[in-house]
PDB file of N, CA and C in Angstrom:
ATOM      1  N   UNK A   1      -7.926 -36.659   8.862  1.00  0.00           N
ATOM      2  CA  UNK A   1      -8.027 -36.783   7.417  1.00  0.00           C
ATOM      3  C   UNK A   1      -8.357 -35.432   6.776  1.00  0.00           C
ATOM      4  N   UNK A   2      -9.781 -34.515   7.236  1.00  0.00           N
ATOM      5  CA  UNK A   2      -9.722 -33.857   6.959  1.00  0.00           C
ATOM      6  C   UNK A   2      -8.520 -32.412   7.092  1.00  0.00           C
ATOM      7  N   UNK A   3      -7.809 -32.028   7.844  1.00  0.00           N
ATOM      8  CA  UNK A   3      -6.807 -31.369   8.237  1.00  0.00           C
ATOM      9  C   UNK A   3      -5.248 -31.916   6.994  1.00  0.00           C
ATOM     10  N   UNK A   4      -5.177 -33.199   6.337  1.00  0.00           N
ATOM     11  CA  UNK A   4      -4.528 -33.513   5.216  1.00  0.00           C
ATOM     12  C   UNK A   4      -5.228 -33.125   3.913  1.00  0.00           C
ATOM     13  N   UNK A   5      -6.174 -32.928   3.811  1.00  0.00           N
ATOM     14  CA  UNK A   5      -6.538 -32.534   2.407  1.00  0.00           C
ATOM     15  C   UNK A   5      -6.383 -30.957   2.855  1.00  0.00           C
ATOM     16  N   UNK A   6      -7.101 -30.274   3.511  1.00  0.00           N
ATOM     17  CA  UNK A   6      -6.386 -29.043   3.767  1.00  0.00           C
ATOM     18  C   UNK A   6      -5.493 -28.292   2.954  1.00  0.00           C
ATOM     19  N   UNK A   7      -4.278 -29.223   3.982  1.00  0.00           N
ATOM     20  CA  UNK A   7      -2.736 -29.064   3.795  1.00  0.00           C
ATOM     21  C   UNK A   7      -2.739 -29.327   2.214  1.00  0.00           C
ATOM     22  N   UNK A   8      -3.240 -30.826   1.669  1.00  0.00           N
ATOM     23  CA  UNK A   8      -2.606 -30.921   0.563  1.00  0.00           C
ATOM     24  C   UNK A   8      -3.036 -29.900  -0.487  1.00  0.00           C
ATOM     25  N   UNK A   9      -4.551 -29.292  -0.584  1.00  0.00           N
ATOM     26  CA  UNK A   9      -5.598 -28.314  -1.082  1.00  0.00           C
ATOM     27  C   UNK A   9      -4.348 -26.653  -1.238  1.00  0.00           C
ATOM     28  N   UNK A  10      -3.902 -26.704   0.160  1.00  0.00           N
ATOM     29  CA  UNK A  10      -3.192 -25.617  -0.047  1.00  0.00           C
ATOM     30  C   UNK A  10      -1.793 -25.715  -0.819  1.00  0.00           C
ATOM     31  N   UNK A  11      -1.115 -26.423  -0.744  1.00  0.00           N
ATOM     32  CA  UNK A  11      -0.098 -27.134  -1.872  1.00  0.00           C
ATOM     33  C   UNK A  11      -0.581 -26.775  -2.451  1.00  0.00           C
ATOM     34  N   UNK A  12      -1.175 -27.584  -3.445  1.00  0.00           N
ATOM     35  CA  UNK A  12      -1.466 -27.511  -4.734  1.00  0.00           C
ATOM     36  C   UNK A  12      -1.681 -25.888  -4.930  1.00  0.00           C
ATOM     37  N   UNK A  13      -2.473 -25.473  -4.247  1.00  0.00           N
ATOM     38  CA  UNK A  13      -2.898 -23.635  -4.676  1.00  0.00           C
ATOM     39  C   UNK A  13      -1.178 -22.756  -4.771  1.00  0.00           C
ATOM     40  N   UNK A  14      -0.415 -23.359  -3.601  1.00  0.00           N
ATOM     41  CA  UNK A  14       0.436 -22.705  -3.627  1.00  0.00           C
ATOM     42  C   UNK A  14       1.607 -22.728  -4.977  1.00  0.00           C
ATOM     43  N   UNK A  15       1.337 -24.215  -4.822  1.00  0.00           N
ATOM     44  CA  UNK A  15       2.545 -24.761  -6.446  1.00  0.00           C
ATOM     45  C   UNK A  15       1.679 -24.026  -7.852  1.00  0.00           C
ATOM     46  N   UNK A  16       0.536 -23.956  -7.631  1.00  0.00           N
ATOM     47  CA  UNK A  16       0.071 -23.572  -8.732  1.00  0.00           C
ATOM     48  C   UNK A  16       0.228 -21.943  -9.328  1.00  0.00           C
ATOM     49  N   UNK A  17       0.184 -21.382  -7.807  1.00  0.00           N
ATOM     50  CA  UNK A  17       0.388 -19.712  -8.197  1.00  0.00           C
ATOM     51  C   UNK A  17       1.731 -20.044  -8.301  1.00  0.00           C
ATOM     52  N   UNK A  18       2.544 -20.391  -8.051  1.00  0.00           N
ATOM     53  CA  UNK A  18       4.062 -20.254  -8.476  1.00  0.00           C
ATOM     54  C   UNK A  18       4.277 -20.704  -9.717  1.00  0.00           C
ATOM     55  N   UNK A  19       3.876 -21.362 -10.255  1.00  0.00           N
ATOM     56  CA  UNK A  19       3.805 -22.017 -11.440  1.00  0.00           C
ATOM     57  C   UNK A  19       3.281 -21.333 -12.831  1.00  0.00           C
ATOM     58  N   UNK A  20       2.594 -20.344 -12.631  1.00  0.00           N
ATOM     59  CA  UNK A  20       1.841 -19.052 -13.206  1.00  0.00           C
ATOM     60  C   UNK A  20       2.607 -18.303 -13.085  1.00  0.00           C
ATOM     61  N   UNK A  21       2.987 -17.771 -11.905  1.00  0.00           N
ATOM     62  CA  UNK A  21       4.360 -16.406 -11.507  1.00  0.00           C
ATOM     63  C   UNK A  21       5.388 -16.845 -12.511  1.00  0.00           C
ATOM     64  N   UNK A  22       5.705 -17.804 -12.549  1.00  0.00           N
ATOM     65  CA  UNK A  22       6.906 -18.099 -13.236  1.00  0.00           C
ATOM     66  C   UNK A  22       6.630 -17.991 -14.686  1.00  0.00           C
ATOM     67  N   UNK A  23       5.561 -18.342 -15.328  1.00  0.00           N
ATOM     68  CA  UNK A  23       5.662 -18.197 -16.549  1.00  0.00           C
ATOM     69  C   UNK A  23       4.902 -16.877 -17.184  1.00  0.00           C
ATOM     70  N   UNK A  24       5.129 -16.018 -16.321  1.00  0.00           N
ATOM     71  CA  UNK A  24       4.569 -14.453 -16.768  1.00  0.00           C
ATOM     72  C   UNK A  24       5.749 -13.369 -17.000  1.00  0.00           C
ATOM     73  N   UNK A  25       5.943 -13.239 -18.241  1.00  0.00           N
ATOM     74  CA  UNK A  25       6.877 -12.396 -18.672  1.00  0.00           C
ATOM     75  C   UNK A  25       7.044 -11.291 -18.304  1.00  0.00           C
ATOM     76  N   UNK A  26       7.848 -10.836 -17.689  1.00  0.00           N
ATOM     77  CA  UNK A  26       8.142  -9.543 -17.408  1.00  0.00           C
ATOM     78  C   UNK A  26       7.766  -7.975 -18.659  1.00  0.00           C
ATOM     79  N   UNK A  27       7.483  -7.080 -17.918  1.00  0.00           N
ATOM     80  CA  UNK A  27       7.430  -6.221 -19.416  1.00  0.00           C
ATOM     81  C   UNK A  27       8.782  -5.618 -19.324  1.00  0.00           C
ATOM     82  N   UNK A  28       9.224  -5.346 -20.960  1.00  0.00           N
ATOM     83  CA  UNK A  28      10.559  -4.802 -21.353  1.00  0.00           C
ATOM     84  C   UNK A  28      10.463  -3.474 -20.811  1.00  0.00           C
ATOM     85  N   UNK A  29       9.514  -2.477 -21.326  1.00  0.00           N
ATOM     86  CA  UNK A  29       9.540  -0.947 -21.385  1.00  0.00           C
ATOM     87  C   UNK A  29       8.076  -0.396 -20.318  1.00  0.00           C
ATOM     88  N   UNK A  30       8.626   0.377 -19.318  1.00  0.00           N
ATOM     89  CA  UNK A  30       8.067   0.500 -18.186  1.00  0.00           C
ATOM     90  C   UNK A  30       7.902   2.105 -18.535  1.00  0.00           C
ATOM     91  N   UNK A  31       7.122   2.781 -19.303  1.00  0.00           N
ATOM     92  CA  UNK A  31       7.230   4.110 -19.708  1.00  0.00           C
ATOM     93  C   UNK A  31       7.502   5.109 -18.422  1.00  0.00           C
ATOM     94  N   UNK A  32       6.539   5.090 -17.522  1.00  0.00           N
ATOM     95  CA  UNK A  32       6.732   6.043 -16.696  1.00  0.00           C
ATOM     96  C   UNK A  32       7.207   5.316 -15.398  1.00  0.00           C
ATOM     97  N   UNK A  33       8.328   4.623 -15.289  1.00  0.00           N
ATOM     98  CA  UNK A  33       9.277   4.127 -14.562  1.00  0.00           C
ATOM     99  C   UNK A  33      10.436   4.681 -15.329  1.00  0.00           C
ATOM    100  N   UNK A  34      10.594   4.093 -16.589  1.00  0.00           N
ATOM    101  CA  UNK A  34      11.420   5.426 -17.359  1.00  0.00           C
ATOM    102  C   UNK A  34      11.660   6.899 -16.964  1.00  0.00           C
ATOM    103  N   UNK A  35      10.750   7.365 -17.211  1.00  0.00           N
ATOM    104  CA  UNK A  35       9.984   8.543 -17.252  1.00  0.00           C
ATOM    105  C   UNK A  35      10.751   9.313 -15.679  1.00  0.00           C
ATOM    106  N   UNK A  36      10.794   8.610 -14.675  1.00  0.00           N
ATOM    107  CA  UNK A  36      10.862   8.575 -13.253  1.00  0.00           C
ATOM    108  C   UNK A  36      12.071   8.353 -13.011  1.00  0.00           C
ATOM    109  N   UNK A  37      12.924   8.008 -13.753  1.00  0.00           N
ATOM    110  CA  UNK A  37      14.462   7.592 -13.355  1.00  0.00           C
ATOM    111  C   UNK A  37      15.133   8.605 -13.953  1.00  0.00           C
ATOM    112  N   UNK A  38      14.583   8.706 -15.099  1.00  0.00           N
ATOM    113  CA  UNK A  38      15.122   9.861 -16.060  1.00  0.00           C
ATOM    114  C   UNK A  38      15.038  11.451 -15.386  1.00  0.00           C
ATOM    115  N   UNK A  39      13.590  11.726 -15.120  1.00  0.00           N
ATOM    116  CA  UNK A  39      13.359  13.022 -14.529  1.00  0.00           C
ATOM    117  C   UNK A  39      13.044  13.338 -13.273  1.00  0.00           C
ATOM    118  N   UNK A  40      13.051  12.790 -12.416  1.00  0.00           N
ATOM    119  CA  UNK A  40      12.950  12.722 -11.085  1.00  0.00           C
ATOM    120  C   UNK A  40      14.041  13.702 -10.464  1.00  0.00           C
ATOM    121  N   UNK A  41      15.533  13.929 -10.397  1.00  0.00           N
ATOM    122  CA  UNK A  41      16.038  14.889 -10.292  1.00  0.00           C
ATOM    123  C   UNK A  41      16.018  16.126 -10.671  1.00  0.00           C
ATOM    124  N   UNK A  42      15.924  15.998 -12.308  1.00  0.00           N
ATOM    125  CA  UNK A  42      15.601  17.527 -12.967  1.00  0.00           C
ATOM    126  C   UNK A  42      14.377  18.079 -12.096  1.00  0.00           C
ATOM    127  N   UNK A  43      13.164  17.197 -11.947  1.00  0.00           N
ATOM    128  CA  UNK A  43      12.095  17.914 -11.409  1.00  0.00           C
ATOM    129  C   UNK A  43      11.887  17.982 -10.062  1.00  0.00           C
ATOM    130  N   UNK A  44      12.706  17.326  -9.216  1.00  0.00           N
ATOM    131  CA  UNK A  44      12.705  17.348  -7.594  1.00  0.00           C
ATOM    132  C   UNK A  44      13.588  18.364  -7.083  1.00  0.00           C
ATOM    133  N   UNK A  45      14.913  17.847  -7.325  1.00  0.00           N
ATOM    134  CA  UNK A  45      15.832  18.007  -7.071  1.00  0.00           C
ATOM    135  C   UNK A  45      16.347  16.927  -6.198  1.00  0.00           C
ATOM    136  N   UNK A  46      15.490  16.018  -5.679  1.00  0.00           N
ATOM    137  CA  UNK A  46      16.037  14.600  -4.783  1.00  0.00           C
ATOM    138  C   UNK A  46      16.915  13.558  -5.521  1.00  0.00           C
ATOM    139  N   UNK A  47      18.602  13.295  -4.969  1.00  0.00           N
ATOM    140  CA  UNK A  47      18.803  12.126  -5.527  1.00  0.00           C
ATOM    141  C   UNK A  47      18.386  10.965  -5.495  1.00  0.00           C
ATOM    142  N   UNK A  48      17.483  10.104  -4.781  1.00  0.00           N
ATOM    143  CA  UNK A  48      16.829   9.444  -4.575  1.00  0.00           C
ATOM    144  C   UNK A  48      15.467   9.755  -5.464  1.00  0.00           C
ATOM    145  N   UNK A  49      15.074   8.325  -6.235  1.00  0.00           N
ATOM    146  CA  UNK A  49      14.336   8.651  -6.783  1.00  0.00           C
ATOM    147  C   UNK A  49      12.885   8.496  -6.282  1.00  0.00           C
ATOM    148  N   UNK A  50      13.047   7.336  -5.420  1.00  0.00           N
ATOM    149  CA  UNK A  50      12.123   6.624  -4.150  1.00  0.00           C
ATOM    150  C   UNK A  50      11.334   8.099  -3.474  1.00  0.00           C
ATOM    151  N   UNK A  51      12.554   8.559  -2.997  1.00  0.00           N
ATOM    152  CA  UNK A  51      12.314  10.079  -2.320  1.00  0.00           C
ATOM    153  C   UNK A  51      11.817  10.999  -2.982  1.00  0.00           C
ATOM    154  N   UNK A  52      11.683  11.299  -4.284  1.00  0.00           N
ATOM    155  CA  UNK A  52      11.454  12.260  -5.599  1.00  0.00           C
ATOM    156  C   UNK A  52       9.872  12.042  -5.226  1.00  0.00           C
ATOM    157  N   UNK A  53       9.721  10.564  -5.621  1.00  0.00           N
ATOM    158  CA  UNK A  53       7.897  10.075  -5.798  1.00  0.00           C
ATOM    159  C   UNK A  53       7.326  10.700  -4.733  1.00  0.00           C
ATOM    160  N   UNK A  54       7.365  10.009  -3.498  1.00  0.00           N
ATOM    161  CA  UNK A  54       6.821  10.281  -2.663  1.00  0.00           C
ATOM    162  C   UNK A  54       6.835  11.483  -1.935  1.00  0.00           C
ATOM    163  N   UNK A  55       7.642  12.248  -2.268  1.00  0.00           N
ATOM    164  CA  UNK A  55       7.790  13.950  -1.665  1.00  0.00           C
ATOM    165  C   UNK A  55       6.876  14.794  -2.966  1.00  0.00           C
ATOM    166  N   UNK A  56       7.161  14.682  -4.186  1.00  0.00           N
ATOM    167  CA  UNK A  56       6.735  15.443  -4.958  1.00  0.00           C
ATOM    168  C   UNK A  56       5.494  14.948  -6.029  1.00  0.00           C
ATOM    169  N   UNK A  57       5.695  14.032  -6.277  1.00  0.00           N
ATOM    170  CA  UNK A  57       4.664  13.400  -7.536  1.00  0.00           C
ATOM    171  C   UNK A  57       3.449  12.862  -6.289  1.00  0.00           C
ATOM    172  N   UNK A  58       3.541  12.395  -5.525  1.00  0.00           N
ATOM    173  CA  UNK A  58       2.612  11.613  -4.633  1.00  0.00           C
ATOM    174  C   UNK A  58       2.319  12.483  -3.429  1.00  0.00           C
ATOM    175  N   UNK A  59       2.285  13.837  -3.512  1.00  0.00           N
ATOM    176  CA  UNK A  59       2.562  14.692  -2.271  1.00  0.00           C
ATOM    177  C   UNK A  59       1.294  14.646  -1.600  1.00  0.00           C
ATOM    178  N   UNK A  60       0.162  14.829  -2.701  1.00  0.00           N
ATOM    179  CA  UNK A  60      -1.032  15.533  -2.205  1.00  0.00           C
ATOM    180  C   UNK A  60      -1.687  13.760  -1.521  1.00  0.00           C
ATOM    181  N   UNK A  61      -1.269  12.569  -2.083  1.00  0.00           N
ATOM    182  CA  UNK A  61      -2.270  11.334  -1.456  1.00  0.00           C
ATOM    183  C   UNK A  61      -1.334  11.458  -0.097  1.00  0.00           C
ATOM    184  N   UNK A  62      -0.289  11.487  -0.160  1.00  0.00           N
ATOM    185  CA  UNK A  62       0.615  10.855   1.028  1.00  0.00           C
ATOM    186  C   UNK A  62       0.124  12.048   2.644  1.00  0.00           C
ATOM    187  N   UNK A  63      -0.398  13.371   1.820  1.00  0.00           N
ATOM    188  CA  UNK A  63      -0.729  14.277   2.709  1.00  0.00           C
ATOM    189  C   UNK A  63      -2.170  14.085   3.484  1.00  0.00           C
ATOM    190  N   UNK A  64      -2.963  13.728   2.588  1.00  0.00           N
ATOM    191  CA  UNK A  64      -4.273  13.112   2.865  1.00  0.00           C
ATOM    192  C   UNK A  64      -4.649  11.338   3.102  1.00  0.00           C
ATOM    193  N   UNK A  65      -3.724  10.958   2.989  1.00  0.00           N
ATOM    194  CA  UNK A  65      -3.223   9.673   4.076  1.00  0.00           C
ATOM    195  C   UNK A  65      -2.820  10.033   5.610  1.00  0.00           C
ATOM    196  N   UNK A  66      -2.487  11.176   5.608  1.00  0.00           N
ATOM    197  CA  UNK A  66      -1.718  11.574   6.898  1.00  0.00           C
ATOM    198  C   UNK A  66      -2.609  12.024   7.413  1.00  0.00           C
ATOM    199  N   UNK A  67      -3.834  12.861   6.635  1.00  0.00           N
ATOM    200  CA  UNK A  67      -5.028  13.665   7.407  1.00  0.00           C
ATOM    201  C   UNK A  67      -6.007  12.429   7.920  1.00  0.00           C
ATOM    202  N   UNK A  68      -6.357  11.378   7.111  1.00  0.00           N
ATOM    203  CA  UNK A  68      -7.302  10.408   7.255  1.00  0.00           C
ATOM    204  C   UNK A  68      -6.629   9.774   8.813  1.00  0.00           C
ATOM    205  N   UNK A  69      -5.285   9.120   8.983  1.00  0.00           N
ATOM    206  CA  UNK A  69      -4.739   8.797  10.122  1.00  0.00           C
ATOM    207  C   UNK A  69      -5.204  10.226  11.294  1.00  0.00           C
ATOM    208  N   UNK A  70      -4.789  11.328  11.308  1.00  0.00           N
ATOM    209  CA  UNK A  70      -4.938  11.847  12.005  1.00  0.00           C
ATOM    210  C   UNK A  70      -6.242  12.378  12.860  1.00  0.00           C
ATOM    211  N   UNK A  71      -7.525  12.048  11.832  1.00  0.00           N
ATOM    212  CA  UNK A  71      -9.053  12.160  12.234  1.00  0.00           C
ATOM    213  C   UNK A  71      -9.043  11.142  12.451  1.00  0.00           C
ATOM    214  N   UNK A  72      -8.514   9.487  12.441  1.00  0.00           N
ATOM    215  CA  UNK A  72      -8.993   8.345  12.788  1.00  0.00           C
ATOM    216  C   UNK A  72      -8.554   8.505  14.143  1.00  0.00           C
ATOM    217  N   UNK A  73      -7.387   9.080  14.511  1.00  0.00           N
ATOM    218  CA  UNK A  73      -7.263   8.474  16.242  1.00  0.00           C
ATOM    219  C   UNK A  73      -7.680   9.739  16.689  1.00  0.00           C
ATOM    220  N   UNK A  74      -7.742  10.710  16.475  1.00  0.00           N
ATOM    221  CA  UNK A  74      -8.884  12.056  17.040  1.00  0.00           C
ATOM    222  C   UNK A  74     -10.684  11.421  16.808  1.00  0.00           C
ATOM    223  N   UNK A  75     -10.814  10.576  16.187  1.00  0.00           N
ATOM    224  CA  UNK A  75     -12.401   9.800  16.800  1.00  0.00           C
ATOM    225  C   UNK A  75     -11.850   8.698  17.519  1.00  0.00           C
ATOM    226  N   UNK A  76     -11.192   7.897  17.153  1.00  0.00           N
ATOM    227  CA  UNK A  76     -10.786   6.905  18.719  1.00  0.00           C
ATOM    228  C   UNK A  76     -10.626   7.521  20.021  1.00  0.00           C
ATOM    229  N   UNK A  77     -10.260   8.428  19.942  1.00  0.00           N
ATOM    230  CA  UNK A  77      -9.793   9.112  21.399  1.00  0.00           C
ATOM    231  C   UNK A  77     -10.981   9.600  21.587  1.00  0.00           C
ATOM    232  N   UNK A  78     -11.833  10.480  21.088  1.00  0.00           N
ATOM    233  CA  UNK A  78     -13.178  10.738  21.348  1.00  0.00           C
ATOM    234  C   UNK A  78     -14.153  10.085  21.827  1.00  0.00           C
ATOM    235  N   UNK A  79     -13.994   8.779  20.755  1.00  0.00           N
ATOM    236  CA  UNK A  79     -15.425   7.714  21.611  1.00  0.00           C
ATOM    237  C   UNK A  79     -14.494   7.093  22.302  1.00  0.00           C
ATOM    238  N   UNK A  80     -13.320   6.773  22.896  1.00  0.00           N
ATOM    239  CA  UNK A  80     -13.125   6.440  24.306  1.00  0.00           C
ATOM    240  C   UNK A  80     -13.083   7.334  25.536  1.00  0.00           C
ATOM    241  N   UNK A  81     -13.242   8.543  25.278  1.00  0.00           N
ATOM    242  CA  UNK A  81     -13.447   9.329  26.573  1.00  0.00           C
ATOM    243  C   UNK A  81     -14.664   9.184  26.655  1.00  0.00           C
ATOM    244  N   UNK A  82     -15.826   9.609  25.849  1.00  0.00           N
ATOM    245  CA  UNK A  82     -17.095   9.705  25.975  1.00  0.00           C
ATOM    246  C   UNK A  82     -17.876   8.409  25.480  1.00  0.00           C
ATOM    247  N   UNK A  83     -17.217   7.700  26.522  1.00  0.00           N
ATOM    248  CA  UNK A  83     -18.244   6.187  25.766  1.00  0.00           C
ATOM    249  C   UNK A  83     -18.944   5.802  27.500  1.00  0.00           C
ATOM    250  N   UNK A  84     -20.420   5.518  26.768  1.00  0.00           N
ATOM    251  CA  UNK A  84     -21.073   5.499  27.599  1.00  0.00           C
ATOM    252  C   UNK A  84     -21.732   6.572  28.311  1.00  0.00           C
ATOM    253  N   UNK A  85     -21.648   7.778  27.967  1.00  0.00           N
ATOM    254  CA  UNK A  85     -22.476   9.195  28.181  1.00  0.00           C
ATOM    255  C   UNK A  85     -23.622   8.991  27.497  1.00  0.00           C
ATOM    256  N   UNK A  86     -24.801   9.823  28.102  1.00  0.00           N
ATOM    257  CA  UNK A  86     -25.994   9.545  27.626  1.00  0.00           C
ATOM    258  C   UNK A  86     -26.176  11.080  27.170  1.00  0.00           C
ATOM    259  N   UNK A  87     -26.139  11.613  26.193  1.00  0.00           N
ATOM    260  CA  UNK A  87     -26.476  12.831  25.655  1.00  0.00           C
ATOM    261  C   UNK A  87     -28.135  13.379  25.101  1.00  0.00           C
ATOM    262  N   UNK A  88     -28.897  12.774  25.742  1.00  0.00           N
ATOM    263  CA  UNK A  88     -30.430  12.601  25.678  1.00  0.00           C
ATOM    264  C   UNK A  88     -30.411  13.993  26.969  1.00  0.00           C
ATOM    265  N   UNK A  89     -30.093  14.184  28.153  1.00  0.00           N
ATOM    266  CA  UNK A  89     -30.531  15.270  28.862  1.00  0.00           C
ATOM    267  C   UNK A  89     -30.239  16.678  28.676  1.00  0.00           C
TER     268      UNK A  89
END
């Protein structure tokens, strides 16, 4: 019984966010999506505009996304070599 209300609990949540999605208007004017279709070549030089963002407008997070990955598995690899050393002597 309980495992049917569940199920039915989640229905309902699910029909309900769809039911909301659906009646949320899209916006007409997307300024700097504009902005990005329009000048993305002049200022890249990438035909791709996908490629424009993320090479040039987004350079410096996408670079320091790459640094954060790269110190995360340089400390994974660290505390798995040295796990379990006692550095007290």
């Amino acid at each position: 019984m309980r495992r049917k209300l569940i199920v039915l609990l989640l229905i309902a949540a699910g029909s309900l966010t769809v039911y909301h999605s659906i009646q949320i208007e899209p916006l007409q004017t997307l300024p700097m999506a504009e902005y990005y279709i329009e000048n993305s070549f002049k200022d890249t030089g990438a035909a791709n505009v996908v490629t424009s963002v993320y090479l040039y407008f987004r350079y410096y997070d996408t670079l320091f996304e790459a640094l954060m990955l790269l110190f995360s598995i340089i400390g994974v690899i660290y505390m798995s070599i040295h796990e379990g050393e006692d550095y007290n002597e």
